[in-house]
N, C-alpha and C. Protein backbone atom coordinates (compact mmCIF):
# COMPACT_ATOMS: atom_id res chain seq x y z
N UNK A 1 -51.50 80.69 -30.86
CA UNK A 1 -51.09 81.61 -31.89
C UNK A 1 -49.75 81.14 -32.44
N UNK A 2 -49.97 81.37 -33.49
CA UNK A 2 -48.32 80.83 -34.72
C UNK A 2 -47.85 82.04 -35.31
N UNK A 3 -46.42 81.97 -35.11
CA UNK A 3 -45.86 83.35 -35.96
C UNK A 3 -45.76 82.49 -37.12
N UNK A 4 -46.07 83.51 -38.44
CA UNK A 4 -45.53 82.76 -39.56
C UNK A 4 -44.70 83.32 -40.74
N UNK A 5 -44.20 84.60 -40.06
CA UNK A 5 -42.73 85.67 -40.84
C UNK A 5 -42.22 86.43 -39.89
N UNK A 6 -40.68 86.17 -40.16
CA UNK A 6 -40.47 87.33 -39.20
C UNK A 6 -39.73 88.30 -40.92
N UNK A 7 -38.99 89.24 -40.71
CA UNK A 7 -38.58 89.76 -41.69
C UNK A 7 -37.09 90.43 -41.10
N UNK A 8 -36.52 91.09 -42.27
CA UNK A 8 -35.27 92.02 -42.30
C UNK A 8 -35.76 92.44 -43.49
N UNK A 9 -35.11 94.01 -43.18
CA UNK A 9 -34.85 94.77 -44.10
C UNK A 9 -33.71 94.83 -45.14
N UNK A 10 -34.23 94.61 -46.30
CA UNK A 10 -32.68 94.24 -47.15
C UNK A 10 -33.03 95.87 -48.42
N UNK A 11 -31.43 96.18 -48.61
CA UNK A 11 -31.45 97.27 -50.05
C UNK A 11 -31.96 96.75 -51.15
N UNK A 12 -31.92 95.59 -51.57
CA UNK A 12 -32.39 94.76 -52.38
C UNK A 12 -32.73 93.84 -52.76
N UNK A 13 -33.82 93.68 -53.20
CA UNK A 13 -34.79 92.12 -52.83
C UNK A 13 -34.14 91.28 -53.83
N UNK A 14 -33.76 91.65 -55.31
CA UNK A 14 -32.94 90.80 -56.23
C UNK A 14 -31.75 90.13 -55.61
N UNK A 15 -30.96 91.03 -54.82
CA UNK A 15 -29.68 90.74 -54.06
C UNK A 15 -29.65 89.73 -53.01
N UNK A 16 -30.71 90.54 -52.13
CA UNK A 16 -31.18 89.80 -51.17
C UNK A 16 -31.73 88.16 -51.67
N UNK A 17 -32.14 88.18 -52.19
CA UNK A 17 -32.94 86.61 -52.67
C UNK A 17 -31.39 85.79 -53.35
N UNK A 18 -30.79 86.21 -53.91
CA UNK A 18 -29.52 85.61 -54.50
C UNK A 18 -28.54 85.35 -53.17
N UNK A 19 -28.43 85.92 -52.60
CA UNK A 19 -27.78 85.18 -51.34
C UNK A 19 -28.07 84.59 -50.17
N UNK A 20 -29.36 84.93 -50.13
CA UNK A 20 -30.56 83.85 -48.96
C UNK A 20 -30.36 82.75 -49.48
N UNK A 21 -30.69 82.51 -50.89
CA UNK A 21 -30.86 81.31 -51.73
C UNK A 21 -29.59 80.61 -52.41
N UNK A 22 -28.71 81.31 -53.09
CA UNK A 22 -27.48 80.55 -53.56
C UNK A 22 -26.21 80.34 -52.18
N UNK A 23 -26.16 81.52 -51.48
CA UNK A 23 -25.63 81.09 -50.58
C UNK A 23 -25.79 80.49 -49.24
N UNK A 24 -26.71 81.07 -48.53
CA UNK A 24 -27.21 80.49 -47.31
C UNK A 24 -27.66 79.00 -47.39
N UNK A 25 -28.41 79.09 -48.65
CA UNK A 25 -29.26 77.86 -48.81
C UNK A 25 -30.55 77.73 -48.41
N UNK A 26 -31.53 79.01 -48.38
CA UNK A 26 -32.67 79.24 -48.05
C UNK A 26 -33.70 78.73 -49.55
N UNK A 27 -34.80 78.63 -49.67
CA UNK A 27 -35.55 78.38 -50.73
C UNK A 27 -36.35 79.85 -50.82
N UNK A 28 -36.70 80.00 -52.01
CA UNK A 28 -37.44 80.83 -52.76
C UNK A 28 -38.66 80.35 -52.10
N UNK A 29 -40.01 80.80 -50.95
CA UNK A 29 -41.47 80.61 -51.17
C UNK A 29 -42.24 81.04 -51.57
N UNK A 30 -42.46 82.57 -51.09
CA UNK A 30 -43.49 83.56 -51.52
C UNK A 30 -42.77 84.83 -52.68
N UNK A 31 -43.04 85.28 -53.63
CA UNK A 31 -43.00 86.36 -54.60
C UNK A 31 -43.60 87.15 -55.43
N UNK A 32 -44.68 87.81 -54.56
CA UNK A 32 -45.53 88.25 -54.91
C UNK A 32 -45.59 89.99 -55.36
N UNK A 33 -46.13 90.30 -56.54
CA UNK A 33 -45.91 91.80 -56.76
C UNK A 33 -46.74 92.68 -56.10
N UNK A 34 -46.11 93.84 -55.13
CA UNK A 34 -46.94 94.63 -54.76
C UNK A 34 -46.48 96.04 -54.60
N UNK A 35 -46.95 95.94 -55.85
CA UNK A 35 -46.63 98.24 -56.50
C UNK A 35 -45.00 97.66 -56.60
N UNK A 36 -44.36 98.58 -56.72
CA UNK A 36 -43.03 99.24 -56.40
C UNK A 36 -42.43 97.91 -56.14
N UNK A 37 -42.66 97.34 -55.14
CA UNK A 37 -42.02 95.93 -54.86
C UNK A 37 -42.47 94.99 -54.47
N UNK A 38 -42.11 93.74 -53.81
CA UNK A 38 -42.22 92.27 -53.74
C UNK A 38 -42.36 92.36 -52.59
N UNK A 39 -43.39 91.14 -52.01
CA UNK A 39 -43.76 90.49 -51.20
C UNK A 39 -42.86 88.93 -51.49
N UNK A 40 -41.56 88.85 -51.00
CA UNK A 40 -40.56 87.78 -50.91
C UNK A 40 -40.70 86.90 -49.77
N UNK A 41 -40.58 86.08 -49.65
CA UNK A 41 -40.12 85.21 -49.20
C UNK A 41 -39.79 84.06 -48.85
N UNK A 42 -38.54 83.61 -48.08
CA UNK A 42 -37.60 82.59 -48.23
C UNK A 42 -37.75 81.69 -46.85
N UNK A 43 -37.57 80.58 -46.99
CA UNK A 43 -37.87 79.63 -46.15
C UNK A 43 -36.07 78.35 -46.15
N UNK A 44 -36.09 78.01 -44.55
CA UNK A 44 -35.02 77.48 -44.32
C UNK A 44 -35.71 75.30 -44.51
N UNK A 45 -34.81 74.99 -45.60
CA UNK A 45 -35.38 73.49 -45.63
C UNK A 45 -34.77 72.74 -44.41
N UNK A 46 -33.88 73.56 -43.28
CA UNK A 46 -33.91 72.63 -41.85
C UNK A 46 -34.71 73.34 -41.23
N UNK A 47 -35.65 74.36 -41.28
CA UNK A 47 -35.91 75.08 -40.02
C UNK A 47 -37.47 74.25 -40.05
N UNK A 48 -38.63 75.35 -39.09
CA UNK A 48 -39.46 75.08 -38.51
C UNK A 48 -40.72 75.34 -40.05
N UNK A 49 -41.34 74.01 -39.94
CA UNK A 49 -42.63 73.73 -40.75
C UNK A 49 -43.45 75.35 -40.87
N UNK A 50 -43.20 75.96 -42.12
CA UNK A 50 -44.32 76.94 -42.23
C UNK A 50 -43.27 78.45 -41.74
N UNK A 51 -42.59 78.45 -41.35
CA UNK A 51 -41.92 79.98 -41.14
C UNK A 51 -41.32 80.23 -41.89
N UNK A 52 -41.42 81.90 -42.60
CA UNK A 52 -41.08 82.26 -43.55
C UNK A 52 -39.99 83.53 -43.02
N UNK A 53 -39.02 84.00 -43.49
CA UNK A 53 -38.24 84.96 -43.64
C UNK A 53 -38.61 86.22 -44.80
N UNK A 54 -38.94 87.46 -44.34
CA UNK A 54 -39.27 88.29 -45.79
C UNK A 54 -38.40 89.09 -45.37
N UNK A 55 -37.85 88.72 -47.14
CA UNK A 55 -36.96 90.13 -47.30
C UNK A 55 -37.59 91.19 -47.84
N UNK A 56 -37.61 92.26 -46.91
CA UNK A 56 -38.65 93.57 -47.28
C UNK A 56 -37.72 94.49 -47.18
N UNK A 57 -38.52 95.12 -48.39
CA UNK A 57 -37.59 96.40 -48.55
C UNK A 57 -37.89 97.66 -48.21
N UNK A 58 -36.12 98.75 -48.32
CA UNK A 58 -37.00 99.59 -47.02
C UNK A 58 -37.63 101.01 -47.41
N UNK A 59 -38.79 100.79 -47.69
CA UNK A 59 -39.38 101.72 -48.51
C UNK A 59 -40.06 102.82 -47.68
N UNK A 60 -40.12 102.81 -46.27
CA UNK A 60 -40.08 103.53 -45.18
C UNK A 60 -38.33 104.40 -44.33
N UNK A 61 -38.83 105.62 -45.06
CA UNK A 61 -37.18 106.06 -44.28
C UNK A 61 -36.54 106.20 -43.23
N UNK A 62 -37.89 105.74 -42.00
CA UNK A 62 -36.93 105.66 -40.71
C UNK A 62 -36.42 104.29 -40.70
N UNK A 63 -37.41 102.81 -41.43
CA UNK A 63 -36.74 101.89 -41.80
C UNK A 63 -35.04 101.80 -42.21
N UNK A 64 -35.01 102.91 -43.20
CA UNK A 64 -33.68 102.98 -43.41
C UNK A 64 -32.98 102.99 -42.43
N UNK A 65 -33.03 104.48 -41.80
CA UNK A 65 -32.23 104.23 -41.12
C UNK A 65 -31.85 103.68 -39.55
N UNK A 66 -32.94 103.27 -39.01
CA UNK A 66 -33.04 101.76 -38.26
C UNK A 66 -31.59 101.03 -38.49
N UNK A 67 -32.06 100.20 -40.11
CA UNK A 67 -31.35 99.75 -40.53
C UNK A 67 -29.87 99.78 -40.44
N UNK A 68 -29.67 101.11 -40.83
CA UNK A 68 -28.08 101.44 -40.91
C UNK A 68 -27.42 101.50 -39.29
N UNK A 69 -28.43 102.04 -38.78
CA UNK A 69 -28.01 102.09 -37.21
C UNK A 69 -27.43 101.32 -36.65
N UNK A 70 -28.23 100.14 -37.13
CA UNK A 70 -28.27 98.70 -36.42
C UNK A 70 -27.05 98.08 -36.71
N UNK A 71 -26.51 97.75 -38.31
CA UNK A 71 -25.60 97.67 -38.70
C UNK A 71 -24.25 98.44 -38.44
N UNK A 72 -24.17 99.95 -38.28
CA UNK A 72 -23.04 100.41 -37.80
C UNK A 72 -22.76 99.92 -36.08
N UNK A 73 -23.74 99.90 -35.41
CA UNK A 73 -23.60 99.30 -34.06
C UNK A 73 -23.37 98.09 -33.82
N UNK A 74 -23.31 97.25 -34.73
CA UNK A 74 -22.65 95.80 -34.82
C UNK A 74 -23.95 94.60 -34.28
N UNK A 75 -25.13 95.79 -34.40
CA UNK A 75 -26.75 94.91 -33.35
C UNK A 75 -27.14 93.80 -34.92
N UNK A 76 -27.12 92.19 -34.85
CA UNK A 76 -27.50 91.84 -36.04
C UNK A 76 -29.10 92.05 -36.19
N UNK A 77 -29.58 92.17 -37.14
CA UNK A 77 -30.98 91.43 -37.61
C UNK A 77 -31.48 90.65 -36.89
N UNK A 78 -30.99 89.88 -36.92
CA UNK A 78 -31.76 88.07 -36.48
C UNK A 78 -30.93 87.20 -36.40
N UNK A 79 -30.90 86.08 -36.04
CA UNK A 79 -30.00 84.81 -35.86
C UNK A 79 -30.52 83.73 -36.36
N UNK A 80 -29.61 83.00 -37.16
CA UNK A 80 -29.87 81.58 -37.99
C UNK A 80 -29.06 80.18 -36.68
N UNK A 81 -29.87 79.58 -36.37
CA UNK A 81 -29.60 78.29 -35.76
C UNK A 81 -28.93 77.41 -36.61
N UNK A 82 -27.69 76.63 -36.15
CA UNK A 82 -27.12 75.49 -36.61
C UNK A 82 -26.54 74.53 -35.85
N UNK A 83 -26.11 73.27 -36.23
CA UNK A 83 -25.71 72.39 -35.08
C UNK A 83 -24.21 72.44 -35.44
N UNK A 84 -23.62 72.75 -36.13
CA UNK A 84 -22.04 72.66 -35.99
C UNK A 84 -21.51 74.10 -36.68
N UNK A 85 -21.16 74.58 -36.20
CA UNK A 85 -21.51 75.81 -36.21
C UNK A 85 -19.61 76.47 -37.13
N UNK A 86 -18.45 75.24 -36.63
CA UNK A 86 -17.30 75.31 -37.36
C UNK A 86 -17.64 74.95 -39.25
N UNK A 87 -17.76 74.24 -39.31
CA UNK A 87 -19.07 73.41 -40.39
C UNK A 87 -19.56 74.72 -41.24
N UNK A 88 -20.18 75.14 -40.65
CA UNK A 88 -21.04 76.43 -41.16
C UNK A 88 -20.29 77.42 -41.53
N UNK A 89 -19.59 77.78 -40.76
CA UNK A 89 -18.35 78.84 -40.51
C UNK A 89 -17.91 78.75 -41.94
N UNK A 90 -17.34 77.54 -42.18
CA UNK A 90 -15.92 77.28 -42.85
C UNK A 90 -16.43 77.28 -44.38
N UNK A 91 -18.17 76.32 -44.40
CA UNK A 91 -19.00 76.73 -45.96
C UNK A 91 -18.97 78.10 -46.46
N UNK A 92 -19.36 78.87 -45.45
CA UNK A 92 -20.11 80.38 -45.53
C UNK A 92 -18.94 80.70 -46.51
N UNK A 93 -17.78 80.86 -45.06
CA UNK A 93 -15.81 82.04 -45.69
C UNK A 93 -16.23 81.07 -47.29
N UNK A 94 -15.94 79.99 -47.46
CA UNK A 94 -15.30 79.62 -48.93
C UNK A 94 -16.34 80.18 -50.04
N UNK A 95 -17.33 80.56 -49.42
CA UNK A 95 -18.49 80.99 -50.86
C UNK A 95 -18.44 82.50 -50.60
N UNK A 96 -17.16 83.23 -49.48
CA UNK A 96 -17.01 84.88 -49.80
C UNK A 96 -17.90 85.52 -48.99
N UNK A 97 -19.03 85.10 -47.63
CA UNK A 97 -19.54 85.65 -46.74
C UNK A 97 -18.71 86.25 -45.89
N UNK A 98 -18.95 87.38 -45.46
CA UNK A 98 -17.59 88.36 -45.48
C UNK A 98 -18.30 88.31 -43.35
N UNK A 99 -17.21 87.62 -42.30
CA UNK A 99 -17.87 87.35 -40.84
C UNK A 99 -16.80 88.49 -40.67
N UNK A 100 -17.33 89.01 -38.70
CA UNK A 100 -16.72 89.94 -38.38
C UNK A 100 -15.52 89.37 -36.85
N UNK A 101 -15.87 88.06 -37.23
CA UNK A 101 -14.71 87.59 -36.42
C UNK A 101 -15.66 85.59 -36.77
N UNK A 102 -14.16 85.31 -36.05
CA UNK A 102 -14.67 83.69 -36.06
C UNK A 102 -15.37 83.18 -34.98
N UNK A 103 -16.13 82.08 -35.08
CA UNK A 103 -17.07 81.21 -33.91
C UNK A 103 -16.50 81.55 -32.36
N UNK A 104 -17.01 82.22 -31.56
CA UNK A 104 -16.75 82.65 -30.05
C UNK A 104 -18.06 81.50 -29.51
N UNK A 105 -17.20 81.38 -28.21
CA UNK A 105 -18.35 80.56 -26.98
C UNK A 105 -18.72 81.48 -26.18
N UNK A 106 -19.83 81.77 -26.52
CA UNK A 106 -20.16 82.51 -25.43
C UNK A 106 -20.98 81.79 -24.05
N UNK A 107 -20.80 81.04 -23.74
CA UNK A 107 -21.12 80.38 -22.55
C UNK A 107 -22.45 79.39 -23.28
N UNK A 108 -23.81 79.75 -23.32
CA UNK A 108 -24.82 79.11 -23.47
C UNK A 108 -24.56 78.84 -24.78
N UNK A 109 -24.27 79.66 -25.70
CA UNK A 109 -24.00 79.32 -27.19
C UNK A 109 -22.40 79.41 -28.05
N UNK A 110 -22.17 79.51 -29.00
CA UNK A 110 -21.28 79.48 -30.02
C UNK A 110 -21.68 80.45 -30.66
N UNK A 111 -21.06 81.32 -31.24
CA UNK A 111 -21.62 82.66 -32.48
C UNK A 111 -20.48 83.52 -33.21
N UNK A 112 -21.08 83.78 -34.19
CA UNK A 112 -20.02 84.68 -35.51
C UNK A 112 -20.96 85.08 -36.10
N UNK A 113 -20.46 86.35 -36.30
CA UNK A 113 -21.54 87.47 -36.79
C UNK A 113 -21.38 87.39 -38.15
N UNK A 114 -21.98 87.68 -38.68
CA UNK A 114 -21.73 87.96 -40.16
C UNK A 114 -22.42 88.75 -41.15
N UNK A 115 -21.95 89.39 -42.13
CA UNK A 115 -22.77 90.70 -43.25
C UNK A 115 -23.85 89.44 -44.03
N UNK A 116 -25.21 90.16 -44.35
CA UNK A 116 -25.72 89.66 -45.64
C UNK A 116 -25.14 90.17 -46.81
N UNK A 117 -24.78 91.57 -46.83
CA UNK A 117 -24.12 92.20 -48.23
C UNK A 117 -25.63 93.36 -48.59
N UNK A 118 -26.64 93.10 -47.56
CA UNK A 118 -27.80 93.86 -48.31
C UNK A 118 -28.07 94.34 -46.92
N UNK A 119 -27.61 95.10 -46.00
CA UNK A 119 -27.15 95.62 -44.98
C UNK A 119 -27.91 95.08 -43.50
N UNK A 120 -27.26 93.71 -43.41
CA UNK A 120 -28.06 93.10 -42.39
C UNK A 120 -26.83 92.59 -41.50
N UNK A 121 -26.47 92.38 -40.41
CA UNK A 121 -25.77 91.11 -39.60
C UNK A 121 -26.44 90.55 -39.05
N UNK A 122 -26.06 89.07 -39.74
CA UNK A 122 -27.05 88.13 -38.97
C UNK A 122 -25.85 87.13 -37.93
N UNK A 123 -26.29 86.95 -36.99
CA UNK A 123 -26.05 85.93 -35.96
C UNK A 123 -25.65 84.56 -35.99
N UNK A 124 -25.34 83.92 -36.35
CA UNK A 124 -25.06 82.57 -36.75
C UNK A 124 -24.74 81.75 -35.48
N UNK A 125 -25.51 81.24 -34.91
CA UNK A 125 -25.79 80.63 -33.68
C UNK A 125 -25.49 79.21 -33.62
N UNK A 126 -25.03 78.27 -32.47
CA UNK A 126 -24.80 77.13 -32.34
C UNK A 126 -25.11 76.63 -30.81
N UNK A 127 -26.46 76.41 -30.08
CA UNK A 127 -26.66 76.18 -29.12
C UNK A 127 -25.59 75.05 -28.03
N UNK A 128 -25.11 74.79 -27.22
CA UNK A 128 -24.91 74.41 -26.57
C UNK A 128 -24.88 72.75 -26.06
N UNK A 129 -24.92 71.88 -26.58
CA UNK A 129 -25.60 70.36 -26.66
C UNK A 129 -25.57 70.18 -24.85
């Protein structure tokens, strides 16, 4: 068996797609109309052949507030893998990704949290060599 999306909940899929894509550096794959909203999603050109990221929106209200929960508790979304993780850090701050502290070791890994802006913290991970 193959996973082939995982998702986050974003306030806005326009928003959301403008900073997956201009900033992160994710690609545009899937955008498909369905009712009310989009079937999005964005794919990483280092990550794994065929896995997709959807930004779905939260058109379910315990979704919401899941969401907000998660975010006021500092719990991210999900985590993006990288190999230099200062590197990453230092791209993100200059293009205005707003982190909630800088790169910590946490023993097995490296990590700095950081806002999407469309109410997500994602993880920004740097395994261990």
């Amino acid at each position: 068996m193959q996973i082939k999306f995982a998702s986050v909940t974003v306030e806005n899929q326009d928003k959301a797609l403008r900073f997956y894509t201009e900033i992160l550096g994710f690609a545009k794959e899937a955008d498909l109309s369905m009712g009310a909203y989009r079937f999005l999603t964005v794919t990483s050109p280092e990550g794994v052949a065929g896995a997709e990221l959807v930004l779905e929106p939260p058109g379910f209200p315990p979704a919401q507030a899941y969401q907000k929960a998660r975010f006021e508790a500092g719990i991210p979304a999900t985590a993006f893998i990288t190999f230099d993780i200062a590197a990453e850090y230092r791209r993100l701050a200059d293009k205005g990704v707003r982190f909630r502290g800088e790169p910590q070791n946490l023993g097995p890994i490296t990590a700095a949290l950081f806002e999407d802006g469309c109410g997500n913290l994602i993880n920004l991970v740097q395994p261990m060599a």
